[in-house]
N, C-alpha and C. Protein backbone atom coordinates (compact mmCIF):
# COMPACT_ATOMS: atom_id res chain seq x y z
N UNK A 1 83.90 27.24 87.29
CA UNK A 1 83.42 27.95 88.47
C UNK A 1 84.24 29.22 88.67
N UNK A 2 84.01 30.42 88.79
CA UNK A 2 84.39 31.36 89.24
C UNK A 2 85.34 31.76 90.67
N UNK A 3 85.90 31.93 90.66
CA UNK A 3 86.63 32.35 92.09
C UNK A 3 86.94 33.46 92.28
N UNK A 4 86.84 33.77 93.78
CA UNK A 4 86.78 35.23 94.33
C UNK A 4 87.60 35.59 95.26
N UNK A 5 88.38 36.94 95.04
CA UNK A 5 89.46 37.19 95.71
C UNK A 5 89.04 37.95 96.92
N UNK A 6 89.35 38.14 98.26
CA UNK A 6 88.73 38.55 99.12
C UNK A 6 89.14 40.36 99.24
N UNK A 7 88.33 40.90 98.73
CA UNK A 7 88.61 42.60 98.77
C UNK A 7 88.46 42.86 100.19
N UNK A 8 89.25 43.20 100.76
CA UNK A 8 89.27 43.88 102.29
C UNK A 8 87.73 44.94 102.71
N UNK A 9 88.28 45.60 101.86
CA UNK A 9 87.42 47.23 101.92
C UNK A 9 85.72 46.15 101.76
N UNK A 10 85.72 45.71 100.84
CA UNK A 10 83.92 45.75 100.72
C UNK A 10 83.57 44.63 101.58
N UNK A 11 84.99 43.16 102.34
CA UNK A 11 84.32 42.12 102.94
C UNK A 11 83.89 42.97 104.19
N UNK A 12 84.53 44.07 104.78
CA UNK A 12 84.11 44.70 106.00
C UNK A 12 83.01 45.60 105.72
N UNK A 13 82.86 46.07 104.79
CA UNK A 13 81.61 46.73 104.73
C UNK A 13 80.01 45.97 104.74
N UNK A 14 80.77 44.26 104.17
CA UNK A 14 79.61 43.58 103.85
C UNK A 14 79.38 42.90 105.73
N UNK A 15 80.64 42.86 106.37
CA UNK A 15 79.93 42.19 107.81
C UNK A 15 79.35 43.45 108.50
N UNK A 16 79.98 44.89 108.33
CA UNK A 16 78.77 45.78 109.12
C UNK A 16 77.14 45.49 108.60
N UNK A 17 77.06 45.67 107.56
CA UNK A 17 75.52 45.14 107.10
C UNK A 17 74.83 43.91 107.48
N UNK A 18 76.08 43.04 107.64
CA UNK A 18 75.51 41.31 108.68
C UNK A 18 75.37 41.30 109.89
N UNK A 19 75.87 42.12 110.41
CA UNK A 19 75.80 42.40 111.88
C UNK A 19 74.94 43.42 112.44
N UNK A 20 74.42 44.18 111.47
CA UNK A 20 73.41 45.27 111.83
C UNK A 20 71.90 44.45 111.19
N UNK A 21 72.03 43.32 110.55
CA UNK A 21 70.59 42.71 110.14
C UNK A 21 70.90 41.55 111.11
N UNK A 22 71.78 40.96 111.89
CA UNK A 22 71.87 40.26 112.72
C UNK A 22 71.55 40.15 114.27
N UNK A 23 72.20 41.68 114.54
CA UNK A 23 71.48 42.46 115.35
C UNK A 23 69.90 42.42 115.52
N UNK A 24 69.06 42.43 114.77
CA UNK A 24 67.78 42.95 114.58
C UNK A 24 66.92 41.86 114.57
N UNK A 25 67.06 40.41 114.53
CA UNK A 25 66.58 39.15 114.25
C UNK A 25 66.75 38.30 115.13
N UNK A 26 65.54 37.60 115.76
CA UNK A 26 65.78 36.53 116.42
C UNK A 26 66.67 34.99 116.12
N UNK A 27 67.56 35.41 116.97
CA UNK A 27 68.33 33.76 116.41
C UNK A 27 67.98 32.38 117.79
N UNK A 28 67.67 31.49 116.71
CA UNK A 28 67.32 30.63 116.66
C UNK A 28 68.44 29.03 116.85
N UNK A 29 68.13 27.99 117.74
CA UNK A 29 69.13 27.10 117.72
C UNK A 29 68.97 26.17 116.95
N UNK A 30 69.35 25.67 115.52
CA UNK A 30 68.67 24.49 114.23
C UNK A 30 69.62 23.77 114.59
N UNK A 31 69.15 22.19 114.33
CA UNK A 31 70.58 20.99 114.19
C UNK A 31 70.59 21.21 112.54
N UNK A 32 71.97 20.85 112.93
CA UNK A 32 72.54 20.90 111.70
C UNK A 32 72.02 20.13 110.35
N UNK A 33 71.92 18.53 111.12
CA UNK A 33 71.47 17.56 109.93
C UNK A 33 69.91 18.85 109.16
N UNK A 34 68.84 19.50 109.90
CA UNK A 34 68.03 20.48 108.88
C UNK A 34 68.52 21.59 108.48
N UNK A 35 69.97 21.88 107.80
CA UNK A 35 70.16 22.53 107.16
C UNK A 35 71.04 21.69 106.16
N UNK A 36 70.06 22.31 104.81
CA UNK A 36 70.95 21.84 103.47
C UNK A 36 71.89 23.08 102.40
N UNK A 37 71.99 22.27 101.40
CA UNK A 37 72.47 23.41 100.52
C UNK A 37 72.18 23.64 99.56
N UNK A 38 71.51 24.49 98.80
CA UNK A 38 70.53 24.09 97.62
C UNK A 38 71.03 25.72 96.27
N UNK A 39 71.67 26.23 96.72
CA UNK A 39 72.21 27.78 95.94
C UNK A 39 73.44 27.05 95.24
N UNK A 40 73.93 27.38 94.24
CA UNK A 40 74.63 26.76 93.07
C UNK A 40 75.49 27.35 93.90
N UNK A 41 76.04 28.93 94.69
CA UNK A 41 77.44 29.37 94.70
C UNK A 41 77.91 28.48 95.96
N UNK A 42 76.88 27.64 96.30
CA UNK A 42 77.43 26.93 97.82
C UNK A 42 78.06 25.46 97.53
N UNK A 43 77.20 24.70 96.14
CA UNK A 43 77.07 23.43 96.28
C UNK A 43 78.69 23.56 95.47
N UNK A 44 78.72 24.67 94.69
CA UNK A 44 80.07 24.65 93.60
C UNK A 44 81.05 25.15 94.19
N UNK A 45 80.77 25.41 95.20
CA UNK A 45 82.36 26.24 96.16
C UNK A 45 83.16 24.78 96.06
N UNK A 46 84.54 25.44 96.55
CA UNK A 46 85.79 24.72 96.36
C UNK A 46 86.73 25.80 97.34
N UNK A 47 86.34 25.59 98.56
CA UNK A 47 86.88 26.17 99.48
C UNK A 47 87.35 24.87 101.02
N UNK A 48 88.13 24.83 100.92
CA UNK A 48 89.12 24.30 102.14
C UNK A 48 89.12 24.93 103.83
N UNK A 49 88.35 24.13 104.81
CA UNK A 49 88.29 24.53 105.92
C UNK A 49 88.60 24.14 107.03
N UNK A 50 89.48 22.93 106.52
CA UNK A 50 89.88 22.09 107.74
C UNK A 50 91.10 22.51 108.58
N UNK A 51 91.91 23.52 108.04
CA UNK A 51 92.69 24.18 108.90
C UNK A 51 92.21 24.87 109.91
N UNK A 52 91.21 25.59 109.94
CA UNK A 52 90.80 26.48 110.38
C UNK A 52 89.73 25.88 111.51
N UNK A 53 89.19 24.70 110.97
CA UNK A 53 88.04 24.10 111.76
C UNK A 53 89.25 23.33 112.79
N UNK A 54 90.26 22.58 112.47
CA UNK A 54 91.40 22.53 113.87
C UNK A 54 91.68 23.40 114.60
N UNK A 55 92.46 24.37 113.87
CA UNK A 55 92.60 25.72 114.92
C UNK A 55 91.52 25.85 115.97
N UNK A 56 90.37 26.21 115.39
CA UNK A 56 89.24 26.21 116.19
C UNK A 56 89.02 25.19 117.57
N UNK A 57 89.15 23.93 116.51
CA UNK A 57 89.21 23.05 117.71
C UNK A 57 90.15 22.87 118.92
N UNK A 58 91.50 23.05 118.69
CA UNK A 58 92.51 23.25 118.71
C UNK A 58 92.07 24.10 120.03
N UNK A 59 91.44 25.32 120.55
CA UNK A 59 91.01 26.34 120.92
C UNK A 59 89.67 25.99 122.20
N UNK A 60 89.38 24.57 121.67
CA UNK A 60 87.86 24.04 122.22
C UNK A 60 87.07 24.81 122.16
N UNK A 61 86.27 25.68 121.03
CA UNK A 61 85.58 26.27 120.27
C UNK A 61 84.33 25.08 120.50
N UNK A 62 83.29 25.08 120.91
CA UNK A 62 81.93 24.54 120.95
C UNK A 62 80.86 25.18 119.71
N UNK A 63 81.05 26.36 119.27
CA UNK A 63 79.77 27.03 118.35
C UNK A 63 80.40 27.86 117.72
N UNK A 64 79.41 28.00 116.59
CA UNK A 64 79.88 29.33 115.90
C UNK A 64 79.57 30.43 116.47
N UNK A 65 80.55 31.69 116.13
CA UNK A 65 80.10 32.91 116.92
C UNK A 65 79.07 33.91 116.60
N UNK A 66 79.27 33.67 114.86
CA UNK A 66 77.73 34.55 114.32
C UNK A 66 76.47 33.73 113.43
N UNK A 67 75.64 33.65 113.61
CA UNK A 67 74.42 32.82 113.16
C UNK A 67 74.44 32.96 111.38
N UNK A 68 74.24 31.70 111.16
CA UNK A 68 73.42 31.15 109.72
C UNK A 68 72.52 32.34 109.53
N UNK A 69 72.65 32.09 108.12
CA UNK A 69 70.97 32.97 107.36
C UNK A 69 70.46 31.74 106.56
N UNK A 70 69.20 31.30 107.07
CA UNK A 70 68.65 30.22 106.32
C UNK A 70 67.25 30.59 106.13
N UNK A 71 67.14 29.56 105.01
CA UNK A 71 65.16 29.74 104.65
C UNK A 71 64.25 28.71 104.86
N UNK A 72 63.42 28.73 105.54
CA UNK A 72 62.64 27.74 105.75
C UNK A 72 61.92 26.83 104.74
N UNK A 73 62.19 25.70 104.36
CA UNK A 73 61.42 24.96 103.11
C UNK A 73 60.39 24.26 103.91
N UNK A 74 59.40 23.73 102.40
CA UNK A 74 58.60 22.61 102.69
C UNK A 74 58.21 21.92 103.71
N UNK A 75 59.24 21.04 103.27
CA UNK A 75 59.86 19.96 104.04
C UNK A 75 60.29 19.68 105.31
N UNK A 76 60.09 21.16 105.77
CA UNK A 76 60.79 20.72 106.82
C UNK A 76 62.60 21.50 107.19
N UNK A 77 62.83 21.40 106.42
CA UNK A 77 64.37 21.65 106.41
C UNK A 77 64.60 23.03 105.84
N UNK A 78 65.83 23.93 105.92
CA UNK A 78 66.62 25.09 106.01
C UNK A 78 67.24 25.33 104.87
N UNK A 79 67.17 26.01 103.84
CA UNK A 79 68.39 25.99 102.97
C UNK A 79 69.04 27.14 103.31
N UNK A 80 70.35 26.71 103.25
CA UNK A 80 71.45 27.79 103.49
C UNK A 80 71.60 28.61 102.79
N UNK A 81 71.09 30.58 103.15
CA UNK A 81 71.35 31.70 102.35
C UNK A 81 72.89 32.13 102.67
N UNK A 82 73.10 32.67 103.81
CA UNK A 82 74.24 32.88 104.19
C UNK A 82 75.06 32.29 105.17
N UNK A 83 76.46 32.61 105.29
CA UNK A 83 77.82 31.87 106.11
C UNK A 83 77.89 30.25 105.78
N UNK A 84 78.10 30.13 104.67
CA UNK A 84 78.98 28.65 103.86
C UNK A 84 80.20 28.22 105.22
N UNK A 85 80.96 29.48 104.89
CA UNK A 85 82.36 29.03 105.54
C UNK A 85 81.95 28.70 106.98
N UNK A 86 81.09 29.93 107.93
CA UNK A 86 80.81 29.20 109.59
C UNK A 86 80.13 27.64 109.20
N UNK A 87 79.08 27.00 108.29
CA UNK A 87 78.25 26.29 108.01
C UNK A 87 79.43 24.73 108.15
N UNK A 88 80.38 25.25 107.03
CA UNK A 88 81.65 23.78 107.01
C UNK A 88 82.08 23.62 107.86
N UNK A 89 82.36 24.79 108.66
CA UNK A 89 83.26 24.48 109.84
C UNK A 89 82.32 23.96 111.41
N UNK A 90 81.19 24.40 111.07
CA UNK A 90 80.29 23.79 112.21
C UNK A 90 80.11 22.15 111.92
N UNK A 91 79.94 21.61 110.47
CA UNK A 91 80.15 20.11 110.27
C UNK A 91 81.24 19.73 110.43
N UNK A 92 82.71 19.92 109.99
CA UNK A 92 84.00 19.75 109.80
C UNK A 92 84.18 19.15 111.34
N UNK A 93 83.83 20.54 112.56
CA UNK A 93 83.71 19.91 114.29
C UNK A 93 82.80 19.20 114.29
N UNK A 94 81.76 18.49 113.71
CA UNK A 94 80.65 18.17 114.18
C UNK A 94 79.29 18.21 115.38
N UNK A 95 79.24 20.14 115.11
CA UNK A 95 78.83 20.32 115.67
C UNK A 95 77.11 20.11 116.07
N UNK A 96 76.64 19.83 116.55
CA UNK A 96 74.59 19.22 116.23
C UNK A 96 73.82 20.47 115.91
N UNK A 97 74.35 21.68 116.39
CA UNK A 97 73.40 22.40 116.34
C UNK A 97 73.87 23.84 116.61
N UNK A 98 73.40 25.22 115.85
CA UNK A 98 74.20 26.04 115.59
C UNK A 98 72.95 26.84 115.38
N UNK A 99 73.81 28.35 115.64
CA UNK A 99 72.65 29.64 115.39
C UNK A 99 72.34 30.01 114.20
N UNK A 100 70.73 30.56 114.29
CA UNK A 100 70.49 30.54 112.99
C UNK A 100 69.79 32.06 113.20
N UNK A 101 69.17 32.56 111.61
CA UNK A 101 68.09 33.69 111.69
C UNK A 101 67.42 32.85 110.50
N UNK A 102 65.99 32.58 110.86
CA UNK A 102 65.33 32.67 109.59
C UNK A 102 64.29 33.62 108.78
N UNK A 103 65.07 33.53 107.41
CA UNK A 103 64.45 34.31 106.52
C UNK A 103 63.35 33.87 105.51
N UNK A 104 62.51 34.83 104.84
CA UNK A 104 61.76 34.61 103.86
C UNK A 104 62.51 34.22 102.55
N UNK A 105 63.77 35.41 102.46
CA UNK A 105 64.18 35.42 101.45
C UNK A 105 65.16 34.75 100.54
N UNK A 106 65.31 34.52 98.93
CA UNK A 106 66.13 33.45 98.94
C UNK A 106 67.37 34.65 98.89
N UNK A 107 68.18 33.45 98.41
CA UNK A 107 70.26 34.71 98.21
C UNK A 107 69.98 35.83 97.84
N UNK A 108 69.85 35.36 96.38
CA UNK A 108 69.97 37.06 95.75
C UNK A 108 68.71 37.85 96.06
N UNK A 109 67.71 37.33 96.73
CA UNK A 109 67.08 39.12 96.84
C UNK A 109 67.53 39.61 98.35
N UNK A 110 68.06 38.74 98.96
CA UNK A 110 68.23 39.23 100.53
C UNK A 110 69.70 39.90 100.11
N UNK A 111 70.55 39.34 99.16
CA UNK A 111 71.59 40.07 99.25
C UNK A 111 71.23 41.74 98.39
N UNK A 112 70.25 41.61 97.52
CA UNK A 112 69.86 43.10 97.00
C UNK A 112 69.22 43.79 97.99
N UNK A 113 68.37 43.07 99.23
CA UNK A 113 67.73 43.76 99.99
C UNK A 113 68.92 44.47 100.78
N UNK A 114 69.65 43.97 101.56
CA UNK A 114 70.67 44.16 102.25
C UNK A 114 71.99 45.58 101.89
N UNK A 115 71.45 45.11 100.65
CA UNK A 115 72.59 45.96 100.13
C UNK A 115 74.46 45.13 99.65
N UNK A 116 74.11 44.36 99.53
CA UNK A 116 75.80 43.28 99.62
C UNK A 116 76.37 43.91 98.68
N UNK A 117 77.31 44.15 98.78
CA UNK A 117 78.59 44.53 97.51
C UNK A 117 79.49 42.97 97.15
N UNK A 118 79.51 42.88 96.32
CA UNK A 118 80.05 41.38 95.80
C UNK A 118 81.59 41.28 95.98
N UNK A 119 81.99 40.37 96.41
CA UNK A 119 83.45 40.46 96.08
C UNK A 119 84.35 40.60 94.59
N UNK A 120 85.26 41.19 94.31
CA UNK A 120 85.64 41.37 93.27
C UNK A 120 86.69 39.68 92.88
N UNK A 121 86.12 39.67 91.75
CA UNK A 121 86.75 37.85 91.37
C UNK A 121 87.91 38.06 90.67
N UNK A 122 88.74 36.89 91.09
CA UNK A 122 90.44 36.41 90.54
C UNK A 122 89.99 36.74 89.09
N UNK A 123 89.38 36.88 87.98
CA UNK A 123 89.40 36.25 86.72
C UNK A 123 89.82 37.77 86.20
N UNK A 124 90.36 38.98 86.85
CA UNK A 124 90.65 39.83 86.08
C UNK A 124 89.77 40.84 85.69
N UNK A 125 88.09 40.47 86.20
CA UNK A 125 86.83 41.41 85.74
C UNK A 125 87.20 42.34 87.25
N UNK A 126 86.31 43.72 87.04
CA UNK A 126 86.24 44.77 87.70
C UNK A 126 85.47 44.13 89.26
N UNK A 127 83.92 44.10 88.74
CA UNK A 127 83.72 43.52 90.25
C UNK A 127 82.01 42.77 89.66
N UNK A 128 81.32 42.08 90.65
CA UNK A 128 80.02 41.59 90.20
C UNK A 128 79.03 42.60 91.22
N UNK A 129 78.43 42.81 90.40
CA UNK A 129 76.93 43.61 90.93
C UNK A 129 75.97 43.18 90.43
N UNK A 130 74.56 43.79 91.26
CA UNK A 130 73.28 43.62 90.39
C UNK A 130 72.88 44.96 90.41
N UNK A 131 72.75 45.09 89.33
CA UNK A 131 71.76 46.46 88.56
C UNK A 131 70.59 46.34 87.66
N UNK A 132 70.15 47.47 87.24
CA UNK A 132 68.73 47.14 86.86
C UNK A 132 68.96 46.66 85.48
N UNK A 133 68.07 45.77 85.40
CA UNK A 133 67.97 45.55 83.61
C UNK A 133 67.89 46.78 82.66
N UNK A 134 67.32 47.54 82.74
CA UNK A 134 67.13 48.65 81.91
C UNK A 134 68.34 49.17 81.62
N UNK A 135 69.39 49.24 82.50
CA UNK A 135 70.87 50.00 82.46
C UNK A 135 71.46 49.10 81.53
N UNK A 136 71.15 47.79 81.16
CA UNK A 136 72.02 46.91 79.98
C UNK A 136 71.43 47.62 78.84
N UNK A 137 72.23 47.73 78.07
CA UNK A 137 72.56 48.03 76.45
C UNK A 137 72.50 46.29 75.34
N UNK A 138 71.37 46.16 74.56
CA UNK A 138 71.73 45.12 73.35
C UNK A 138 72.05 45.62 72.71
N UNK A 139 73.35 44.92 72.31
CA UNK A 139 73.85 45.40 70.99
C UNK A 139 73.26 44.49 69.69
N UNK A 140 72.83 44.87 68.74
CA UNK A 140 72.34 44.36 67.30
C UNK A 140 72.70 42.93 67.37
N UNK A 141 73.72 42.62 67.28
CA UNK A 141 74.15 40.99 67.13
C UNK A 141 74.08 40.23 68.22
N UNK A 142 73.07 40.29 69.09
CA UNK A 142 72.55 39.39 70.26
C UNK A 142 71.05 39.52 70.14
N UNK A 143 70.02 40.10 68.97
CA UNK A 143 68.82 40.09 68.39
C UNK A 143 68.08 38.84 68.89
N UNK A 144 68.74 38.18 67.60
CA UNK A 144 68.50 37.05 67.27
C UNK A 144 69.09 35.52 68.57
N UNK A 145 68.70 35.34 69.29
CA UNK A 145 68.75 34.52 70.27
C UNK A 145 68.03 32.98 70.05
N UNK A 146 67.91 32.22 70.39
CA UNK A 146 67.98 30.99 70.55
C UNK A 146 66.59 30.44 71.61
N UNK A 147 65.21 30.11 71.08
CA UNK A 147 64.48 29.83 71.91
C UNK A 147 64.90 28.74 73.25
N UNK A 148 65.44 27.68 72.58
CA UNK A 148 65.56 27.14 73.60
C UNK A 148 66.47 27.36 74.81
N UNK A 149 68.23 28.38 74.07
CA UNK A 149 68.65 28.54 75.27
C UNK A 149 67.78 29.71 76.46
N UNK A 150 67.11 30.37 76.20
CA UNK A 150 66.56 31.31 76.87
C UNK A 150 65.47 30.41 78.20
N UNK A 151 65.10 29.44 77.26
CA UNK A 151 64.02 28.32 78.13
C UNK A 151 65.41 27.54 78.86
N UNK A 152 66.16 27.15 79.13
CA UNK A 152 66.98 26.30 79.82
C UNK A 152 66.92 27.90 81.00
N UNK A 153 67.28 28.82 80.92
CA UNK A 153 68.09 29.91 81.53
C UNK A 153 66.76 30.15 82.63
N UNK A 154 65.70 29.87 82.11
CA UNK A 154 64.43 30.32 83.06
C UNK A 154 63.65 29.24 83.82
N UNK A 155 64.28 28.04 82.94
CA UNK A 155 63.87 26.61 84.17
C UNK A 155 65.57 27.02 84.93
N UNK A 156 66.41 26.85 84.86
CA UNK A 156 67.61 27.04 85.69
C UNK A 156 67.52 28.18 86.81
N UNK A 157 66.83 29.14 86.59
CA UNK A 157 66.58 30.37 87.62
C UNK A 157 65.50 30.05 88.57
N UNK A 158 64.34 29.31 87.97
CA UNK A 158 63.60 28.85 88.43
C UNK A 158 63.90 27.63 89.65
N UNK A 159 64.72 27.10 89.34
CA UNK A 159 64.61 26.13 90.29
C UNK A 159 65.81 26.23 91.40
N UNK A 160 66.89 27.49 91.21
CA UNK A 160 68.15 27.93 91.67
C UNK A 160 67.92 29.28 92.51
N UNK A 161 66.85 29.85 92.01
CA UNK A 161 66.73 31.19 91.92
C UNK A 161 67.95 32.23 92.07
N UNK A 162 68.19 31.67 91.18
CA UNK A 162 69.74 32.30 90.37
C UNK A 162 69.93 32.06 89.08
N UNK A 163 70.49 32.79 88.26
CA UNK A 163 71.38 32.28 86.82
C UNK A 163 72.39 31.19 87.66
N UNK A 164 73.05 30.63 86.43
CA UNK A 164 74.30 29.48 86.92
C UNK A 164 75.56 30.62 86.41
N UNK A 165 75.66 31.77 86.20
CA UNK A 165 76.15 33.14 85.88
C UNK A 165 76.63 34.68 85.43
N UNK A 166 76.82 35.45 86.05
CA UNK A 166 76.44 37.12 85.51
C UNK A 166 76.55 37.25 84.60
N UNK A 167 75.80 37.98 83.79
CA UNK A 167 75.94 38.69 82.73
C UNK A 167 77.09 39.31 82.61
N UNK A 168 77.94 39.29 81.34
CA UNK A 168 79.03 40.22 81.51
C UNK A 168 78.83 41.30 79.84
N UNK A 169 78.99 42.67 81.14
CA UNK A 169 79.12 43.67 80.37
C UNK A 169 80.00 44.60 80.39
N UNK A 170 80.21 45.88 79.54
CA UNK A 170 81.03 46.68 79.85
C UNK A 170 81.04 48.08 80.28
N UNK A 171 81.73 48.86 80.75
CA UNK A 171 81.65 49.92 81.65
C UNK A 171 80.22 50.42 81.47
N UNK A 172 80.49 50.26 79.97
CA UNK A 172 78.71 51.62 79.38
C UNK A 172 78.01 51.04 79.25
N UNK A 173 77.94 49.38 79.88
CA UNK A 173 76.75 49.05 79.80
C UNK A 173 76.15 47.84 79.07
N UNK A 174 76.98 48.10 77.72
CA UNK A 174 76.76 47.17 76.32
C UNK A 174 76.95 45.75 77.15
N UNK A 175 76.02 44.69 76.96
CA UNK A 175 76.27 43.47 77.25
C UNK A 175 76.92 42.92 76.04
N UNK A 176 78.00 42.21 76.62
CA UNK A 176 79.29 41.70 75.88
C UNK A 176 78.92 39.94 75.71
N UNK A 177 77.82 39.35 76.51
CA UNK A 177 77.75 37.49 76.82
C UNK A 177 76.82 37.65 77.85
N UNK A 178 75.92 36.59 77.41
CA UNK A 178 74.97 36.43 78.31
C UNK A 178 73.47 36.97 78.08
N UNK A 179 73.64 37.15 76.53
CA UNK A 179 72.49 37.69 76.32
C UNK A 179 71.19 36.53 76.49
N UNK A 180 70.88 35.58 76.61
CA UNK A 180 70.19 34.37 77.07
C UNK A 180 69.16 34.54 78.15
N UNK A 181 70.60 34.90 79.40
CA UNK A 181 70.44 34.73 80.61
C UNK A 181 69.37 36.43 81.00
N UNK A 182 69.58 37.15 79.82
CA UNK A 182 69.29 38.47 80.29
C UNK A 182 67.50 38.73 79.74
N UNK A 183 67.21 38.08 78.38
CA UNK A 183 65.98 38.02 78.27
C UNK A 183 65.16 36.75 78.72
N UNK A 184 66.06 35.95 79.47
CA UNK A 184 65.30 35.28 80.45
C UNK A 184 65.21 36.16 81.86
N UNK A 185 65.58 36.95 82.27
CA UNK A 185 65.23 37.79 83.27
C UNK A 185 64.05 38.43 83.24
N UNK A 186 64.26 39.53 81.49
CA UNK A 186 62.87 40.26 81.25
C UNK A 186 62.23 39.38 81.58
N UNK A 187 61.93 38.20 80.73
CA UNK A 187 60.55 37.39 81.15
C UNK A 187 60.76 36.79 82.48
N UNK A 188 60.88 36.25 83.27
CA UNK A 188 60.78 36.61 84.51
C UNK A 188 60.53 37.77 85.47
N UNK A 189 60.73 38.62 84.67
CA UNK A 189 60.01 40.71 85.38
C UNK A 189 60.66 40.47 86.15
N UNK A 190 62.39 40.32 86.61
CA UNK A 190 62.79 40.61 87.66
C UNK A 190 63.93 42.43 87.17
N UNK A 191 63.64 42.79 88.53
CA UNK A 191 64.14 44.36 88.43
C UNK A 191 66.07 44.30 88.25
N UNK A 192 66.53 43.53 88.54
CA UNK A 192 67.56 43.72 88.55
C UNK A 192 68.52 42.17 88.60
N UNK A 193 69.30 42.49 87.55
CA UNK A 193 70.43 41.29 87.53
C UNK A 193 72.08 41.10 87.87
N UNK A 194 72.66 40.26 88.27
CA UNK A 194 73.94 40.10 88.40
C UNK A 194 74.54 40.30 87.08
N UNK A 195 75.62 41.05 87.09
CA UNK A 195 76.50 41.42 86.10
C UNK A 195 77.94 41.31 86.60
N UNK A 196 78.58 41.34 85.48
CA UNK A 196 80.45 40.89 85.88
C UNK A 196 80.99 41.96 84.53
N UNK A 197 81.45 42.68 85.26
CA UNK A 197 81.89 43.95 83.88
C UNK A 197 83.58 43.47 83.56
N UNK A 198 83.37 43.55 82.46
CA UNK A 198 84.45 43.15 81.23
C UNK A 198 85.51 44.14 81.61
N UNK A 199 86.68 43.64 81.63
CA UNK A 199 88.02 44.46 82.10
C UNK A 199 88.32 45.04 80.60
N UNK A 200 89.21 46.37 81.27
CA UNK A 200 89.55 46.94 79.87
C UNK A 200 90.25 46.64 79.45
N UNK A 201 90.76 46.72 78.44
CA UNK A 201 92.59 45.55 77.50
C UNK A 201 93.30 47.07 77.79
């Protein structure tokens, strides 16, 4: 699993953009038990909140202060697009019921709609974005690909609506890994993919 270091500069740039689409949307009061978690970066987090959910309590804190981004399913029930961390800490208190906005959209296109700048990750890469497919470069020796991994990569998007992770390329472009995940995109016709650019040695 990937882990992400919290960049100052872009987490504040990313709550003006949450708070100006937050602003603009009716929020809504959901119990908790109808919201699930169904996005790979939520179910695979490995983030610790019980300090914080004391403090809180600690404080007699009743609610969260800024609303869920969830999507309406089927069923009945919410899957969680955005605020993981308010989301734990509203169960952690056990809280019944918490603000929401609901959206059409799943993660990644609300976060392309939005505009999100990604946090830049511990592993030493530059930062994760999505850009257009066309801006990737194949290089010759990623031709030849593998029918079936390309079919795992497009039932996996399909049912995640996500890769399980970015493409990584480098400054100019050249995809370095992940070539799989990337002509399972073409065929899917989606405009633009997550990428993780390769640090320089």
């Amino acid at each position: 699993m990937r882990k992400r270091v919290m960049n100052k500069k872009i987490l504040k740039e990313n709550q003006k953009i949450r708070e100006r689409y937050v602003n603009s949307k009716e929020v809504k009061q959901l119990n908790m038990s109808d919201i699930i978690l169904v996005e790979p970066v939520h179910i695979n987090a490995d983030c610790d909140f019980t300090k914080k959910a004391k403090n809180l309590k600690d404080k007699n804190i009743t609610q969260i202060d800024i609303p869920l981004i969830v999507k309406e399913e089927l069923n009945g029930k919410y899957s969680l697009i955005i605020g993981y961390g308010r989301y734990m800490i509203a169960k952690l208190l056990e809280f019944t019921e918490v603000p929401c906005i609901v959206t059409k959209d799943e993660r990644t296109k609300l976060n392309i709609k939005l505009g999100f700048k990604s946090l830049i990750p511990s592993n030493g890469s530059i930062a994760d974005n999505f850009i257009p497919i066309d801006k990737i470069i194949i290089p010759k020796k990623f031709v030849n690909v593998k029918e079936e991994k390309v079919n795992k990569c497009i039932e996996y998007y399909n049912k995640n609506k996500c890769f399980d992770k970015p493409i990584l390329i480098r400054k100019n472009g050249v995809c370095v890994d992940g070539f799989s995940r990337l002509i399972a995109a073409k065929r899917l016709r989606l405009d633009k993919v997550e990428v993780e650019y390769k640090p320089s040695k």
